[in-house]
PDBML (XML) file of the C-alpha atoms, coordinates in Angstrom:
<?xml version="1.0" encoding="UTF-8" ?>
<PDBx:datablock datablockName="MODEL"
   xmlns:PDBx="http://pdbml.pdb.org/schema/pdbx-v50.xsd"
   xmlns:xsi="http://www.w3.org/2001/XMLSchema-instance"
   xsi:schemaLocation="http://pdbml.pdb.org/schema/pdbx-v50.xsd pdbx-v50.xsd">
   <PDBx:atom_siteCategory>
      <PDBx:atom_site id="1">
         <PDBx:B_iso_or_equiv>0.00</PDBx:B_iso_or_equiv>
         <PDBx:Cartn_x>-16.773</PDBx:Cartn_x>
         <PDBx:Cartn_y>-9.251</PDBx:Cartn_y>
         <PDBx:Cartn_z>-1.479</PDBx:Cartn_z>
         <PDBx:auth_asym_id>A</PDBx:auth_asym_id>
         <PDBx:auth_atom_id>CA</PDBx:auth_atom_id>
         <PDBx:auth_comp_id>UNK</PDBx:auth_comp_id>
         <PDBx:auth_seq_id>1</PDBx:auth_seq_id>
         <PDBx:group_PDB>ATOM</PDBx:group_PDB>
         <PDBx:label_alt_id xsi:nil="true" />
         <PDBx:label_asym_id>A</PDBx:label_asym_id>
         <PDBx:label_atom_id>CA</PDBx:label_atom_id>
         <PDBx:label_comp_id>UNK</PDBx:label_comp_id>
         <PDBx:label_entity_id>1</PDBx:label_entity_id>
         <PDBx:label_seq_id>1</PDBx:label_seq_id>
         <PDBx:occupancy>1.00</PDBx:occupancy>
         <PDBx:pdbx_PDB_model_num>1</PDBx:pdbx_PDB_model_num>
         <PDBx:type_symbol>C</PDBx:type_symbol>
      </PDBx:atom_site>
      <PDBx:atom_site id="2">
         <PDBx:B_iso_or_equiv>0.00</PDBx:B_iso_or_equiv>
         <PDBx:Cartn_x>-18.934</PDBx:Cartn_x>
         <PDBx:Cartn_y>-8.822</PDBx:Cartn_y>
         <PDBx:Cartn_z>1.798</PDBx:Cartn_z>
         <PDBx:auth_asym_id>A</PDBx:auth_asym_id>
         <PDBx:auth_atom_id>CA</PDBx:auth_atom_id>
         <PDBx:auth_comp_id>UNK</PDBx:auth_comp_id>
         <PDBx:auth_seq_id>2</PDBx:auth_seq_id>
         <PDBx:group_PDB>ATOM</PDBx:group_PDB>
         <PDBx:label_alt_id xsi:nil="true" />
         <PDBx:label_asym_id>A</PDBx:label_asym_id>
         <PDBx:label_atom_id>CA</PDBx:label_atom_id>
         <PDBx:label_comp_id>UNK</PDBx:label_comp_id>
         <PDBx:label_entity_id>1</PDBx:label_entity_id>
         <PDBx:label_seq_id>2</PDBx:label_seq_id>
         <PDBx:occupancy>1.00</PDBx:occupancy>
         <PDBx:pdbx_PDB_model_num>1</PDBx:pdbx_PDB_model_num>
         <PDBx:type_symbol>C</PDBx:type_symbol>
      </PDBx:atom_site>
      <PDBx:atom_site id="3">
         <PDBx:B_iso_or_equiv>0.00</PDBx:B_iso_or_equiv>
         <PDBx:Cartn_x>-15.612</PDBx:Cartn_x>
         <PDBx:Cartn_y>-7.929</PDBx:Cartn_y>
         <PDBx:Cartn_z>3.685</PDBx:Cartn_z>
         <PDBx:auth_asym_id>A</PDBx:auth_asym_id>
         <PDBx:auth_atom_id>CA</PDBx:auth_atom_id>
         <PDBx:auth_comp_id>UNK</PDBx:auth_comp_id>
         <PDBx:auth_seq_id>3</PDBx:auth_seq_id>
         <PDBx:group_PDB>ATOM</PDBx:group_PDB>
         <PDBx:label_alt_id xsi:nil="true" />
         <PDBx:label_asym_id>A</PDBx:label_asym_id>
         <PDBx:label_atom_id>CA</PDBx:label_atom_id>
         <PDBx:label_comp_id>UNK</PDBx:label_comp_id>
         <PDBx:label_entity_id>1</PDBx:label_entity_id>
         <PDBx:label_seq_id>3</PDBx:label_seq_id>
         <PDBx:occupancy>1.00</PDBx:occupancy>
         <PDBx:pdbx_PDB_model_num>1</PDBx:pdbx_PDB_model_num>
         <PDBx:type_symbol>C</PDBx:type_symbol>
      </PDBx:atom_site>
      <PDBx:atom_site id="4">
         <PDBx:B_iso_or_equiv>0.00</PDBx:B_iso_or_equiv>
         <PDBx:Cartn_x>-14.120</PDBx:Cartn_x>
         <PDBx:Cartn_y>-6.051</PDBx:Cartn_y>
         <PDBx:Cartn_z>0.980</PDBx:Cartn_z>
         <PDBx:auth_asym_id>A</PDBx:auth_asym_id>
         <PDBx:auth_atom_id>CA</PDBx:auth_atom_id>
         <PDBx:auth_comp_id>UNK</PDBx:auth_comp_id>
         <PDBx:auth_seq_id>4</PDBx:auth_seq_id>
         <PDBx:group_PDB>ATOM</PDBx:group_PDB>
         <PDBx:label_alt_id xsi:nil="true" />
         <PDBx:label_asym_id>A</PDBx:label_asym_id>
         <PDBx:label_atom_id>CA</PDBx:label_atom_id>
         <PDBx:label_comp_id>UNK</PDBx:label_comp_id>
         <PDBx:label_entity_id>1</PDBx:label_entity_id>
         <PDBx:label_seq_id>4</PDBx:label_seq_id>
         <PDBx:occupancy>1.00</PDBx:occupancy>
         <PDBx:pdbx_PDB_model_num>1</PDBx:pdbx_PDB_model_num>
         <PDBx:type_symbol>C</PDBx:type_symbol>
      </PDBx:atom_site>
      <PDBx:atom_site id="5">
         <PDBx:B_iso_or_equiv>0.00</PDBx:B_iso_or_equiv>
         <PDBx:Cartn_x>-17.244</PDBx:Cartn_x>
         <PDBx:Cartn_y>-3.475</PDBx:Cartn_y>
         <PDBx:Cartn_z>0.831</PDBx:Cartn_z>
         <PDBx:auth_asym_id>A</PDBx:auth_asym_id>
         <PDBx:auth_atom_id>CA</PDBx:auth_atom_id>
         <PDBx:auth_comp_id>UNK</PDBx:auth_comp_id>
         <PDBx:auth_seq_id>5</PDBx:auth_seq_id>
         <PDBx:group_PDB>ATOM</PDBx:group_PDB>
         <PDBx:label_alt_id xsi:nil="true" />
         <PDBx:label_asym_id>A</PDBx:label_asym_id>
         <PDBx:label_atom_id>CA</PDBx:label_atom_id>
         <PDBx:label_comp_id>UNK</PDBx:label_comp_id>
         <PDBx:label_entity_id>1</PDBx:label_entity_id>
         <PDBx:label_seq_id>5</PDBx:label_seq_id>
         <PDBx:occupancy>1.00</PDBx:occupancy>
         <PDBx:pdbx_PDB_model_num>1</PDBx:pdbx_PDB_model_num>
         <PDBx:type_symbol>C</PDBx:type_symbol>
      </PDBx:atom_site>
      <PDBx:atom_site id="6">
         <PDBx:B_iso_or_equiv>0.00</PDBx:B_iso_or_equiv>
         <PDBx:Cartn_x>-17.457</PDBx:Cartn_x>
         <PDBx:Cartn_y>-3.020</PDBx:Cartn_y>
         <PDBx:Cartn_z>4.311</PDBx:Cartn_z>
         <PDBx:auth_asym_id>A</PDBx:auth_asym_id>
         <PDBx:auth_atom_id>CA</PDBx:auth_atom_id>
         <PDBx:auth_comp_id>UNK</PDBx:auth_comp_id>
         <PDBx:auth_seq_id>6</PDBx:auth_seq_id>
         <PDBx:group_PDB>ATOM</PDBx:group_PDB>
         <PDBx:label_alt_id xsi:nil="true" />
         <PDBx:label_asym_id>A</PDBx:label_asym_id>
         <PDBx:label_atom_id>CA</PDBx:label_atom_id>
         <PDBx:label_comp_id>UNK</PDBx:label_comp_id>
         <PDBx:label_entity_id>1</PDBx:label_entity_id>
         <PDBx:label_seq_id>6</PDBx:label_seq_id>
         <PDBx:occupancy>1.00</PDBx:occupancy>
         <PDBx:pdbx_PDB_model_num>1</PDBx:pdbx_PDB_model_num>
         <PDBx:type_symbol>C</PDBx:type_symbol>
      </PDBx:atom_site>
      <PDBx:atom_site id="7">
         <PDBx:B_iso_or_equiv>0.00</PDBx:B_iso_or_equiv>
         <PDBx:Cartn_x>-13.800</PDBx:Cartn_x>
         <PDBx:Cartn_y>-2.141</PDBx:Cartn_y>
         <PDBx:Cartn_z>4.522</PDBx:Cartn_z>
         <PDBx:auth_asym_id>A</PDBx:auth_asym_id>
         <PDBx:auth_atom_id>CA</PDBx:auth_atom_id>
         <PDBx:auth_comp_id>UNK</PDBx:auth_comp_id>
         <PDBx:auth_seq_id>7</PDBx:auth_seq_id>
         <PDBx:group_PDB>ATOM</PDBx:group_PDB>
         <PDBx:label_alt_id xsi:nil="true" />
         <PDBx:label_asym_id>A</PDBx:label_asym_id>
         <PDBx:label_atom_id>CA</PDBx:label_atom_id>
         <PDBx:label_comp_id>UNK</PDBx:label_comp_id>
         <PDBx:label_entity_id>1</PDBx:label_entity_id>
         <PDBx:label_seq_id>7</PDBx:label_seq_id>
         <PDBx:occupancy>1.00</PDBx:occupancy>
         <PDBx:pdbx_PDB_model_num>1</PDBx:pdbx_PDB_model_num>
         <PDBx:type_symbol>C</PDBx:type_symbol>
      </PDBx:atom_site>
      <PDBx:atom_site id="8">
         <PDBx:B_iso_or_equiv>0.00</PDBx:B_iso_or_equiv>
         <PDBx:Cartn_x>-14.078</PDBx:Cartn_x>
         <PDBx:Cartn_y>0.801</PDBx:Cartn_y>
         <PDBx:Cartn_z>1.626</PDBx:Cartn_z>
         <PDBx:auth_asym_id>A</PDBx:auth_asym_id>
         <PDBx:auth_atom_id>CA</PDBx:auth_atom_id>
         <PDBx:auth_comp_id>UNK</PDBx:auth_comp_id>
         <PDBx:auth_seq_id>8</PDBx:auth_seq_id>
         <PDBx:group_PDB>ATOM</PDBx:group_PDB>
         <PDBx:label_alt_id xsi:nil="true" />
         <PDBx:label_asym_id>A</PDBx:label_asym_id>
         <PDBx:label_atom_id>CA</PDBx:label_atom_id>
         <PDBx:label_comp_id>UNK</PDBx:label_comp_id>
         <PDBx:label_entity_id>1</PDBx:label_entity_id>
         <PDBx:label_seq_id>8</PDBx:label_seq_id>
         <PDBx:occupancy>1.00</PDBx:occupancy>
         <PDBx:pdbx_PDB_model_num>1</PDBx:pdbx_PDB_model_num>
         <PDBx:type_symbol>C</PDBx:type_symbol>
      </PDBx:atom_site>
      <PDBx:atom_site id="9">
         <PDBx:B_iso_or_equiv>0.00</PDBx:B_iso_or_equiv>
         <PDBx:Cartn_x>-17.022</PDBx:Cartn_x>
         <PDBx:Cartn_y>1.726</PDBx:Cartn_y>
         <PDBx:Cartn_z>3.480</PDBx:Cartn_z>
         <PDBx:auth_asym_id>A</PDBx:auth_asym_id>
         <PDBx:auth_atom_id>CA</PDBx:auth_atom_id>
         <PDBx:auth_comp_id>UNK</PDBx:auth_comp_id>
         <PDBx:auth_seq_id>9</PDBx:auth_seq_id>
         <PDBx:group_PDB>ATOM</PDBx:group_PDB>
         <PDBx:label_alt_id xsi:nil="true" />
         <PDBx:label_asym_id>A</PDBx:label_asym_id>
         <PDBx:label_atom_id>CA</PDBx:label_atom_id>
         <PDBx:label_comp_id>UNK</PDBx:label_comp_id>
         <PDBx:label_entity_id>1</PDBx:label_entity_id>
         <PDBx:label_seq_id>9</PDBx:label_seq_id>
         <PDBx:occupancy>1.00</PDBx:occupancy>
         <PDBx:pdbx_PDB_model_num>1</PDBx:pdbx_PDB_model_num>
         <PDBx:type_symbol>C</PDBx:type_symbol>
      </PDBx:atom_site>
      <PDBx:atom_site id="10">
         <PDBx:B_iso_or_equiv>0.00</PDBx:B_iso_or_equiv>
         <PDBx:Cartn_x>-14.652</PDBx:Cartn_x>
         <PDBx:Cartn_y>2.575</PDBx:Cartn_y>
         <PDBx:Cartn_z>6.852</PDBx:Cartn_z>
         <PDBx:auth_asym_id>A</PDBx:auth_asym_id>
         <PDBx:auth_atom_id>CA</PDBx:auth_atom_id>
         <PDBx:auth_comp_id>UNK</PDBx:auth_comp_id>
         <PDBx:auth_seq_id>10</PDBx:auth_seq_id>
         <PDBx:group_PDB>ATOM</PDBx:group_PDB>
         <PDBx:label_alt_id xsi:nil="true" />
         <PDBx:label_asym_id>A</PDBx:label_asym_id>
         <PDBx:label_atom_id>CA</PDBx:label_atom_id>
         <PDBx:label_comp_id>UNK</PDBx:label_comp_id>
         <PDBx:label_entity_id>1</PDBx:label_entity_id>
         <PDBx:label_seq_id>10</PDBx:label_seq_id>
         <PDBx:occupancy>1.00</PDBx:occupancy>
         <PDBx:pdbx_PDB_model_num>1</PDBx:pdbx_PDB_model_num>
         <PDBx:type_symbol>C</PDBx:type_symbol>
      </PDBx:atom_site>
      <PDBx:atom_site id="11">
         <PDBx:B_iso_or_equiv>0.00</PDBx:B_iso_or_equiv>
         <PDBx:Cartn_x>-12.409</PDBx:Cartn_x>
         <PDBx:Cartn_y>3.617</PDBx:Cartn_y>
         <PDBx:Cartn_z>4.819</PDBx:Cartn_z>
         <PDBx:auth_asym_id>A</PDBx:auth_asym_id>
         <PDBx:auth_atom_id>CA</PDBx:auth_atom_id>
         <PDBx:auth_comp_id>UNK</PDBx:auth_comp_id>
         <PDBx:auth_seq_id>11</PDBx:auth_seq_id>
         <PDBx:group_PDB>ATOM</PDBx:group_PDB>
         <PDBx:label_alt_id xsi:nil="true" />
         <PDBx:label_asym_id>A</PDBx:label_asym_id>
         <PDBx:label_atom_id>CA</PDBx:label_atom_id>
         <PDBx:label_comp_id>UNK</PDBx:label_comp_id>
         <PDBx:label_entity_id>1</PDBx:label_entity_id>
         <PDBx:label_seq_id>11</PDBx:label_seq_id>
         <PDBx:occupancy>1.00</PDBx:occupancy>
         <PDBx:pdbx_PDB_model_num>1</PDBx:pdbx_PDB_model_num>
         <PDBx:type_symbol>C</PDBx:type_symbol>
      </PDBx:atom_site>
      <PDBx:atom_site id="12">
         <PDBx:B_iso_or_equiv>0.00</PDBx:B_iso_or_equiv>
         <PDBx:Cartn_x>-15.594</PDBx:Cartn_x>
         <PDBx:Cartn_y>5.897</PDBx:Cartn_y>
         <PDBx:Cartn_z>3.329</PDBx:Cartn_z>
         <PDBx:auth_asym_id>A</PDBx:auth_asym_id>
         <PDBx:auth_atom_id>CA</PDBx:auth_atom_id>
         <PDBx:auth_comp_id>UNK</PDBx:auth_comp_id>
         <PDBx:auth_seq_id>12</PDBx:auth_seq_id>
         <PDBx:group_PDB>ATOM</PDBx:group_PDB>
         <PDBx:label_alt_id xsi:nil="true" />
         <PDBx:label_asym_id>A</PDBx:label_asym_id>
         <PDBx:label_atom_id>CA</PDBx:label_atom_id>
         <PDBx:label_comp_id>UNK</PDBx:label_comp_id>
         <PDBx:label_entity_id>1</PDBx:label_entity_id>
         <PDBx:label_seq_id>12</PDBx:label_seq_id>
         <PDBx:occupancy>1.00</PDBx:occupancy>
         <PDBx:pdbx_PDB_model_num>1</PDBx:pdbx_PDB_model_num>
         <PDBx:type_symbol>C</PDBx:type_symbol>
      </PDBx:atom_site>
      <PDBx:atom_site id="13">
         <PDBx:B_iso_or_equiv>0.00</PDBx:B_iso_or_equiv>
         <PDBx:Cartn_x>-16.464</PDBx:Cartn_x>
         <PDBx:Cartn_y>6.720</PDBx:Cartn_y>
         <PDBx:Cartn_z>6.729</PDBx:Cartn_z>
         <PDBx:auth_asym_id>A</PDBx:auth_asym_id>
         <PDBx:auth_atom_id>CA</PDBx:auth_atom_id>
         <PDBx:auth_comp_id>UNK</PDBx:auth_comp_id>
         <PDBx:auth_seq_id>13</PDBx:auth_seq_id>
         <PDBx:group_PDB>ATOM</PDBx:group_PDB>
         <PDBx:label_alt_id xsi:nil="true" />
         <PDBx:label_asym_id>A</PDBx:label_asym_id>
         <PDBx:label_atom_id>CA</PDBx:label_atom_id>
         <PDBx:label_comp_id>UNK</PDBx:label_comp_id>
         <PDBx:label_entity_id>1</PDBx:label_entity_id>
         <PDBx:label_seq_id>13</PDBx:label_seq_id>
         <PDBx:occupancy>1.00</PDBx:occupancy>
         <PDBx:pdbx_PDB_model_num>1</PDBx:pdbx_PDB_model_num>
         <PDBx:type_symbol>C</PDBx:type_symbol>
      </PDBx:atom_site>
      <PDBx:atom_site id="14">
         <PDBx:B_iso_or_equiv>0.00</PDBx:B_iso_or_equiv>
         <PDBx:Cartn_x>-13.184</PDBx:Cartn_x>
         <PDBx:Cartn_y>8.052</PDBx:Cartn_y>
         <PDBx:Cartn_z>7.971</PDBx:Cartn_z>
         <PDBx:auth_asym_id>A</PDBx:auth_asym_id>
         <PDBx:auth_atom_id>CA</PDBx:auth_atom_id>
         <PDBx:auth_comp_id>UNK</PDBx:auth_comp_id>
         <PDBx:auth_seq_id>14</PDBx:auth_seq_id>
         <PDBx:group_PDB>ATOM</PDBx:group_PDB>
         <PDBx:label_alt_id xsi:nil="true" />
         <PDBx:label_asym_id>A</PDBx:label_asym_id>
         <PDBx:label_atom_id>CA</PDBx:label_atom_id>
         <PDBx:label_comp_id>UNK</PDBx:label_comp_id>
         <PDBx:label_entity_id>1</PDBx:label_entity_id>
         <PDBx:label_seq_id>14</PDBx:label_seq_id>
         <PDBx:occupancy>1.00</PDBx:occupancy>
         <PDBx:pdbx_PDB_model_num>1</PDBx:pdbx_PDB_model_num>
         <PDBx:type_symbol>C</PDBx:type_symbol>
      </PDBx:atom_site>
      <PDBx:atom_site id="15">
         <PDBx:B_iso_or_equiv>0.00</PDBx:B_iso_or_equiv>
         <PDBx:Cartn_x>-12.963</PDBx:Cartn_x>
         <PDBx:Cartn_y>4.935</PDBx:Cartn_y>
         <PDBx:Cartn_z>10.498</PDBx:Cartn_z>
         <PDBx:auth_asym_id>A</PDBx:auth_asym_id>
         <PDBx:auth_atom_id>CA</PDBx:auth_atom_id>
         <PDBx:auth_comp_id>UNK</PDBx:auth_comp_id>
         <PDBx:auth_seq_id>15</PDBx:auth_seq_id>
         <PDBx:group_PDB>ATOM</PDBx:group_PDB>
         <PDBx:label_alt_id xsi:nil="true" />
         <PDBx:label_asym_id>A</PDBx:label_asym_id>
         <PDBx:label_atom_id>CA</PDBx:label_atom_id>
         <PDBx:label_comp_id>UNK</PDBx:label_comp_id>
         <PDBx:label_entity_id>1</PDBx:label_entity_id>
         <PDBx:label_seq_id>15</PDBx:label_seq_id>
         <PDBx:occupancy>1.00</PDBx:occupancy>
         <PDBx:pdbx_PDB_model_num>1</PDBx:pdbx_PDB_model_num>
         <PDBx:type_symbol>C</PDBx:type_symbol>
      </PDBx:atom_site>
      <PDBx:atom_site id="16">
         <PDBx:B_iso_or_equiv>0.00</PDBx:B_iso_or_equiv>
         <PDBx:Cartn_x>-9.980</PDBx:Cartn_x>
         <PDBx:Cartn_y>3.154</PDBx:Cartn_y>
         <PDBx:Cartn_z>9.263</PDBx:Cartn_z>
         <PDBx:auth_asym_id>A</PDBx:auth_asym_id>
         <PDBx:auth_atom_id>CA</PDBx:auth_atom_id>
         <PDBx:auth_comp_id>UNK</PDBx:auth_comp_id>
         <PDBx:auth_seq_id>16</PDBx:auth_seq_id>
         <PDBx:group_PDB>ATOM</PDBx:group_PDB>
         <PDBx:label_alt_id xsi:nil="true" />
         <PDBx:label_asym_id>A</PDBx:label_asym_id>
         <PDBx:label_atom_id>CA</PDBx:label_atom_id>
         <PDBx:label_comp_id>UNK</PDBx:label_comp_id>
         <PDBx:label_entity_id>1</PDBx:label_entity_id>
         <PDBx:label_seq_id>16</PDBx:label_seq_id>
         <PDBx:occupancy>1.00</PDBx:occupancy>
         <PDBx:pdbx_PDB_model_num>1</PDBx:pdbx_PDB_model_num>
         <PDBx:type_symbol>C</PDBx:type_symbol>
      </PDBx:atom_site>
      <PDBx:atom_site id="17">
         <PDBx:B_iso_or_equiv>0.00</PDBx:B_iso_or_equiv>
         <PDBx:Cartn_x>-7.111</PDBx:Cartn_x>
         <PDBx:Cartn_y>4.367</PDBx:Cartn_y>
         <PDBx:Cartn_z>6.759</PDBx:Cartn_z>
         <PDBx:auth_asym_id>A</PDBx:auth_asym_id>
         <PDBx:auth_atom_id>CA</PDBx:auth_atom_id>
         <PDBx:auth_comp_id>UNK</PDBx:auth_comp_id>
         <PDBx:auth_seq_id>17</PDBx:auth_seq_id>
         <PDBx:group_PDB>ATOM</PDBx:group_PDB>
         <PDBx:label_alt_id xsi:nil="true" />
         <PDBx:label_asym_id>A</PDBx:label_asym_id>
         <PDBx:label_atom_id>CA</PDBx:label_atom_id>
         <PDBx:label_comp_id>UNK</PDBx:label_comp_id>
         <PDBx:label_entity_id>1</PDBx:label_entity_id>
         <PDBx:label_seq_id>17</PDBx:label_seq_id>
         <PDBx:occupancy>1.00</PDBx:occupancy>
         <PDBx:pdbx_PDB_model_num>1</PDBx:pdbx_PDB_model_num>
         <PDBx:type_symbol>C</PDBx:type_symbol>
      </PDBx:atom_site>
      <PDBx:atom_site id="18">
         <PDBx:B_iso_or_equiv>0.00</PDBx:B_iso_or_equiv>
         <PDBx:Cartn_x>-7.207</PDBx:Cartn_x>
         <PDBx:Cartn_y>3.699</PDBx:Cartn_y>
         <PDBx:Cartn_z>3.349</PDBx:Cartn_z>
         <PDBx:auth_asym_id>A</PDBx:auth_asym_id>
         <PDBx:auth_atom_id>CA</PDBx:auth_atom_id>
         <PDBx:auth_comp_id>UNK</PDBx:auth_comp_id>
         <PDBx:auth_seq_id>18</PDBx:auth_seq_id>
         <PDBx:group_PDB>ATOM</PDBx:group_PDB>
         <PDBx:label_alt_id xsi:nil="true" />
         <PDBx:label_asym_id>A</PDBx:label_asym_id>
         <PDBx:label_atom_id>CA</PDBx:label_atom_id>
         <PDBx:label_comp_id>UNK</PDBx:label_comp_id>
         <PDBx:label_entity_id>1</PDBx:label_entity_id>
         <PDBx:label_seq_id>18</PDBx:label_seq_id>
         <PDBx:occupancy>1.00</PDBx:occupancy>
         <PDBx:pdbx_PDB_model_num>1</PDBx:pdbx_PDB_model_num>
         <PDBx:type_symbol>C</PDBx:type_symbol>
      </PDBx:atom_site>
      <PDBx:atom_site id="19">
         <PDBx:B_iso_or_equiv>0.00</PDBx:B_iso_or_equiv>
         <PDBx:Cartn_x>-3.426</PDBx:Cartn_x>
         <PDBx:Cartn_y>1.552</PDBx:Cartn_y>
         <PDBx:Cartn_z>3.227</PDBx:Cartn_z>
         <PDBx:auth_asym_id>A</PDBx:auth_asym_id>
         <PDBx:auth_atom_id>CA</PDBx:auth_atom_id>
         <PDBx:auth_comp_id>UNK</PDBx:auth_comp_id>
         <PDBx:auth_seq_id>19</PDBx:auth_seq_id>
         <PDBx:group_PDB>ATOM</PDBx:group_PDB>
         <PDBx:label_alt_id xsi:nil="true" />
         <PDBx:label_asym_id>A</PDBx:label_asym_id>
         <PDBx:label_atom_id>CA</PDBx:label_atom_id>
         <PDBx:label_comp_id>UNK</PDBx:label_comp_id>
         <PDBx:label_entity_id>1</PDBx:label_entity_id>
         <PDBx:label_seq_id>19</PDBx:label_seq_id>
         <PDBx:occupancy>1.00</PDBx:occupancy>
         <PDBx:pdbx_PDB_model_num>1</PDBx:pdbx_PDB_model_num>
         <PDBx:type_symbol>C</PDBx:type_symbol>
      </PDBx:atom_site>
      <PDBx:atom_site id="20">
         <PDBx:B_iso_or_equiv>0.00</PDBx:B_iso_or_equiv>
         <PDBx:Cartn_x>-2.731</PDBx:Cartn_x>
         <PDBx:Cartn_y>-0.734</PDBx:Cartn_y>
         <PDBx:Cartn_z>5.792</PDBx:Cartn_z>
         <PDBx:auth_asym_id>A</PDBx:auth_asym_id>
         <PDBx:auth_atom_id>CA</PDBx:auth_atom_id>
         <PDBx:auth_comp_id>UNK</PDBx:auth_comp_id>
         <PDBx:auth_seq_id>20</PDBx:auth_seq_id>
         <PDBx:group_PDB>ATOM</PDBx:group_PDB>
         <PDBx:label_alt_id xsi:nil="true" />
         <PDBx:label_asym_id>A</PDBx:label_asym_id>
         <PDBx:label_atom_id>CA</PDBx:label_atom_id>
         <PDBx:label_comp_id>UNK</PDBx:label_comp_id>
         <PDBx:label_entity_id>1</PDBx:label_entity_id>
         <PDBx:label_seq_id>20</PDBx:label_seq_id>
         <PDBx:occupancy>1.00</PDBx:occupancy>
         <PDBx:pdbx_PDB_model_num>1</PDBx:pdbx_PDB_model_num>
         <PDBx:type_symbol>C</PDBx:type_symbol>
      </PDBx:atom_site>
      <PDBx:atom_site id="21">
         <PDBx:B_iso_or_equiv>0.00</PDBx:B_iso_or_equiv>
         <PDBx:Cartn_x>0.374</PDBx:Cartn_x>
         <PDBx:Cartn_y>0.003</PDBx:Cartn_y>
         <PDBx:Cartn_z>8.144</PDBx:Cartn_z>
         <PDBx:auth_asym_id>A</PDBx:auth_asym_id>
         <PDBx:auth_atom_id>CA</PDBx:auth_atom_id>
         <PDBx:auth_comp_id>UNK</PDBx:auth_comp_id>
         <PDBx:auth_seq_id>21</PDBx:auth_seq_id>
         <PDBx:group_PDB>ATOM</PDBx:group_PDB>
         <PDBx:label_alt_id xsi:nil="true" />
         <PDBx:label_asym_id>A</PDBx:label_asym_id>
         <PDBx:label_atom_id>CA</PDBx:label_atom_id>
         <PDBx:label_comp_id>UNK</PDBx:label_comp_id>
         <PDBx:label_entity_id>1</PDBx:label_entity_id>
         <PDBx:label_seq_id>21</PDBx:label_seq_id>
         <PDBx:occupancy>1.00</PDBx:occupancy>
         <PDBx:pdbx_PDB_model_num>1</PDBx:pdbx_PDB_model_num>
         <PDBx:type_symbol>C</PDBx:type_symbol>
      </PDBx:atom_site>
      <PDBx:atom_site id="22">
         <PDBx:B_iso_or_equiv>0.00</PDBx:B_iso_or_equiv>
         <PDBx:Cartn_x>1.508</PDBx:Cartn_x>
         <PDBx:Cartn_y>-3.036</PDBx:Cartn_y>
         <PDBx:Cartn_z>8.181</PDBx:Cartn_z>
         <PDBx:auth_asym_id>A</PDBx:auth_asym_id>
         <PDBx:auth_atom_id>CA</PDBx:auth_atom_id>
         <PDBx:auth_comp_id>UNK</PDBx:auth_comp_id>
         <PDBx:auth_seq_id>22</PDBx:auth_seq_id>
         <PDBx:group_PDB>ATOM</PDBx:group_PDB>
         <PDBx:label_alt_id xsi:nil="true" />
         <PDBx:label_asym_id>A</PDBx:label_asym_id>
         <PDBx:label_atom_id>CA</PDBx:label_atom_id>
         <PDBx:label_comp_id>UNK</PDBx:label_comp_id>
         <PDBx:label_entity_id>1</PDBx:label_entity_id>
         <PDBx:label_seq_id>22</PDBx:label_seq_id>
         <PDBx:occupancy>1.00</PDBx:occupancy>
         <PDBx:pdbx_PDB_model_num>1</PDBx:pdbx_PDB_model_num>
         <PDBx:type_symbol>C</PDBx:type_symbol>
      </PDBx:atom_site>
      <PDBx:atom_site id="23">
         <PDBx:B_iso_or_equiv>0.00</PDBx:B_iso_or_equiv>
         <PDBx:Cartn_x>1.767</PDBx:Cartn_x>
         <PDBx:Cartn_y>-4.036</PDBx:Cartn_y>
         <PDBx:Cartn_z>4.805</PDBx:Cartn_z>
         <PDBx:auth_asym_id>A</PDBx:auth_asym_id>
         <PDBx:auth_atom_id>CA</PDBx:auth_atom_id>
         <PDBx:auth_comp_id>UNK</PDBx:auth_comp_id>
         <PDBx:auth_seq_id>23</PDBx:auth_seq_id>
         <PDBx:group_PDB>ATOM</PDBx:group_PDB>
         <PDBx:label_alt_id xsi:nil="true" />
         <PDBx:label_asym_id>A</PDBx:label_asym_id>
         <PDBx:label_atom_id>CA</PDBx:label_atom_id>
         <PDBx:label_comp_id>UNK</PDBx:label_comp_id>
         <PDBx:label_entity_id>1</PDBx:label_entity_id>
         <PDBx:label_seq_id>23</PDBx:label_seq_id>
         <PDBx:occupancy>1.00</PDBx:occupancy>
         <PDBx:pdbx_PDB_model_num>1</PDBx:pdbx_PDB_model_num>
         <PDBx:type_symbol>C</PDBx:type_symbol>
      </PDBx:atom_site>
      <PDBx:atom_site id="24">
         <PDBx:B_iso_or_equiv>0.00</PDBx:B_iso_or_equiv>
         <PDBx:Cartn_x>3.225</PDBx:Cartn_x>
         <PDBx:Cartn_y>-0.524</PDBx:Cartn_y>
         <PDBx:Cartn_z>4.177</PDBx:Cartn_z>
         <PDBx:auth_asym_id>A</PDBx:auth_asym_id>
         <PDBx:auth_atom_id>CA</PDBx:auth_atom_id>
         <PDBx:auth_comp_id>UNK</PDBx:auth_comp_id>
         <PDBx:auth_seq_id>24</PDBx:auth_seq_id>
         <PDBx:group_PDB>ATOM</PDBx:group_PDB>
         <PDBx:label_alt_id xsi:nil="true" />
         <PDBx:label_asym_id>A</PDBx:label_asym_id>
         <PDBx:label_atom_id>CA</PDBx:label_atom_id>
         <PDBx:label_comp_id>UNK</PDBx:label_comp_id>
         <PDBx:label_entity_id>1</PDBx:label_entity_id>
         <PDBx:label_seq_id>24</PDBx:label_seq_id>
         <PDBx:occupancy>1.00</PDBx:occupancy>
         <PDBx:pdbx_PDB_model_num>1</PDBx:pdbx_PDB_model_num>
         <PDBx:type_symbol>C</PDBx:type_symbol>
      </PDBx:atom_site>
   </PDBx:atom_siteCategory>
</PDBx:datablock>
């Protein structure tokens, strides 16, 4: 969870996208 919440937090922040490219 510690990982997860810090990601929607970028994600929050504008710092990182909210799908991953990859995966896509």
């Amino acid at each position: 969870s510690k990982y997860l919440a810090l990601q929607i937090k970028a994600c929050e922040l504008g710092w990182l996208p909210r799908a991953d490219a990859a995966s896509d």
